[in-house]
N, C-alpha and C. Protein backbone atom coordinates (compact mmCIF):
# COMPACT_ATOMS: atom_id res chain seq x y z
N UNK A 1 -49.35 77.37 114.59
CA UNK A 1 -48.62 77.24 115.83
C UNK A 1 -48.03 78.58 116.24
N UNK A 2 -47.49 79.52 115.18
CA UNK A 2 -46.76 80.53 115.44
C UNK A 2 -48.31 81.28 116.24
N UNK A 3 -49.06 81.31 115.60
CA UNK A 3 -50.36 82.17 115.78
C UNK A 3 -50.85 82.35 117.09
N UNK A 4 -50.20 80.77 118.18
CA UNK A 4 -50.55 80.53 119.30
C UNK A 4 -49.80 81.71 120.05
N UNK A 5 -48.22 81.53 119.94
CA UNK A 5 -47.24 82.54 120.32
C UNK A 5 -48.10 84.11 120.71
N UNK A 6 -48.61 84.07 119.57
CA UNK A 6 -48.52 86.11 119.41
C UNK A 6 -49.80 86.01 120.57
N UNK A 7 -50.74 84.99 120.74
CA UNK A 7 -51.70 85.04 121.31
C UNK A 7 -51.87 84.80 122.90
N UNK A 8 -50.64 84.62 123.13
CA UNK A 8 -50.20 84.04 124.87
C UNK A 8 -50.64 85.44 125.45
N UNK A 9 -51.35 85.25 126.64
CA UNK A 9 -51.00 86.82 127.17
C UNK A 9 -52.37 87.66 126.65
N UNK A 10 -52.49 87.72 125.76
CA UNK A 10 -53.47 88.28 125.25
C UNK A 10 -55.40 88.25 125.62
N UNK A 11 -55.44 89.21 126.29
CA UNK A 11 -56.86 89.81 126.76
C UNK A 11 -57.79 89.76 126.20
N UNK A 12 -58.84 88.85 126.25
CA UNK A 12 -60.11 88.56 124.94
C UNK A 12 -61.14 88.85 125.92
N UNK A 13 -62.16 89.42 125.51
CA UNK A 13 -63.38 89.50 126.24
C UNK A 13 -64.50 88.33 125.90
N UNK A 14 -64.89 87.91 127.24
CA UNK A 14 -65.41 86.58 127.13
C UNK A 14 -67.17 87.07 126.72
N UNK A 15 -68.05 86.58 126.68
CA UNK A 15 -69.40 86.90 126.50
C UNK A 15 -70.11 85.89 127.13
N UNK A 16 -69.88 84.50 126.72
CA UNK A 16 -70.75 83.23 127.67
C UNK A 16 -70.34 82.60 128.35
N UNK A 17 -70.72 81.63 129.25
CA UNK A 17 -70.26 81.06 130.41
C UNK A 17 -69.49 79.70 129.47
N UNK A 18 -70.19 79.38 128.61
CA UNK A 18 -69.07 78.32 127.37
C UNK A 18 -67.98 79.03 127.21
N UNK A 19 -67.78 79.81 126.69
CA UNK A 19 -66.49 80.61 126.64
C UNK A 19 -65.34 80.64 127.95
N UNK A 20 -66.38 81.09 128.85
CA UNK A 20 -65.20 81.09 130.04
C UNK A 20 -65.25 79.79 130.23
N UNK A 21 -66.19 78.83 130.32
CA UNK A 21 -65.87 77.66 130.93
C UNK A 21 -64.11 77.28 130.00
N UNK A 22 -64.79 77.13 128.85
CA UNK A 22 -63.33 76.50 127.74
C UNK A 22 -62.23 77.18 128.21
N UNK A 23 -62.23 78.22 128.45
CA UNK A 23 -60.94 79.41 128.90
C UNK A 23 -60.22 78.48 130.19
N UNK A 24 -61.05 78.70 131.03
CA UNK A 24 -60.61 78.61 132.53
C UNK A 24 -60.13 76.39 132.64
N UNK A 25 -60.65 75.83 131.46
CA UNK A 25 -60.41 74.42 131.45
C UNK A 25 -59.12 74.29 131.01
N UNK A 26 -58.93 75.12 130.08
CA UNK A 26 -57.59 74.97 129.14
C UNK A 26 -56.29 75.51 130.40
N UNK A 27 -56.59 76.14 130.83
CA UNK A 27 -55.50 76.80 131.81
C UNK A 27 -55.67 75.67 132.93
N UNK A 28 -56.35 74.99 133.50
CA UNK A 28 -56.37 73.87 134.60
C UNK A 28 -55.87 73.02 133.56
N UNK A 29 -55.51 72.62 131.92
CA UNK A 29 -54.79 71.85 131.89
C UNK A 29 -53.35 72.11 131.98
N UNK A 30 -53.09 73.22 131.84
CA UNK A 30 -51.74 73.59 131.14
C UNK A 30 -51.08 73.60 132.57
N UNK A 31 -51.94 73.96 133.84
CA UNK A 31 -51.77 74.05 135.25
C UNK A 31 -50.85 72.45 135.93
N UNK A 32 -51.94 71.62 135.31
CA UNK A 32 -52.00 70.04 135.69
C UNK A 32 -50.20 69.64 134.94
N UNK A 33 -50.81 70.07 133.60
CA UNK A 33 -49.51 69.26 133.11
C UNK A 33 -47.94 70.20 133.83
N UNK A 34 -47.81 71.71 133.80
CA UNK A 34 -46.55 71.40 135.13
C UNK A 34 -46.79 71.01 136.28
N UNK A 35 -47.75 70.83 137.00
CA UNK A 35 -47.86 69.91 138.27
C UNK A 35 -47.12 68.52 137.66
N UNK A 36 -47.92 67.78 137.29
CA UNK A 36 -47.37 66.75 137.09
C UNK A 36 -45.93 66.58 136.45
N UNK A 37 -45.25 67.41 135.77
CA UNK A 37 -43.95 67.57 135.29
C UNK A 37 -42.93 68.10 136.74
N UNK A 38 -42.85 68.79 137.39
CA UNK A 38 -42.51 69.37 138.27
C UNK A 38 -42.52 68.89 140.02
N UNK A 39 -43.51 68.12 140.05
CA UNK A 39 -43.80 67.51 141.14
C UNK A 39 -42.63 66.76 141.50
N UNK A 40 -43.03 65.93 140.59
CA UNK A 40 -41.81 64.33 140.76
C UNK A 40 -39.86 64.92 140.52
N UNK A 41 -40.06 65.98 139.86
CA UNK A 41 -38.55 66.18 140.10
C UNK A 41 -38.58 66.49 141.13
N UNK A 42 -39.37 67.44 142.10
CA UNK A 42 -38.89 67.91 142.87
C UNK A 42 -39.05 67.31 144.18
N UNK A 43 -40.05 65.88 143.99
CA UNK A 43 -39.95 64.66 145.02
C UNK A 43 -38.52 64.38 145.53
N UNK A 44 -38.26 64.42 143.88
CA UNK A 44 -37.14 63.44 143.82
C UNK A 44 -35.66 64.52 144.75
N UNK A 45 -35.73 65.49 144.31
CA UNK A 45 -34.58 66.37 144.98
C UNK A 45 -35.05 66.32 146.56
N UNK A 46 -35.61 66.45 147.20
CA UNK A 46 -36.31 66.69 148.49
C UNK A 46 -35.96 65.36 148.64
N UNK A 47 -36.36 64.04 148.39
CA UNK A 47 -35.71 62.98 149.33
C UNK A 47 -34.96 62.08 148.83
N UNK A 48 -33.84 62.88 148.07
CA UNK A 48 -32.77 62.21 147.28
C UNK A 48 -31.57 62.52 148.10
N UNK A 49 -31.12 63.08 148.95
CA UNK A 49 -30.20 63.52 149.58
C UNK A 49 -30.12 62.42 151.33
N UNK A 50 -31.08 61.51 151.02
CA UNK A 50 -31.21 60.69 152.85
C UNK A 50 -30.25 59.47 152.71
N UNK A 51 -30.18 59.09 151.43
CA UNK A 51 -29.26 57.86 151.03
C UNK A 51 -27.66 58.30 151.27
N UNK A 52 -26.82 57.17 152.11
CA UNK A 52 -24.90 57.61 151.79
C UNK A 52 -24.51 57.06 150.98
């Protein structure tokens, strides 16, 4: 887990289109999951203020 840390950020040179594919999937998840974390709070602030 620590191993992940040192590796954030870090510039790898890709060689096959498997490679980038896996690359570029993993980041549309990590993308998705704050969408979906972030969304709904911020639904919620945006039309939480119409109620007295």
């Amino acid at each position: 887990m620590f191993d992940f840390f040192m590796n954030v950020g870090h510039v790898e040179q890709i060689y096959t289109v498997v490679d980038y594919y896996t690359y570029i999937k993993g980041l549309e998840y990590l993308l998705c999951l704050l969408f979906f974390t972030f969304f709904p709070m911020f639904y919620r602030y945006i039309n939480g203020g119409d109620e007295d």
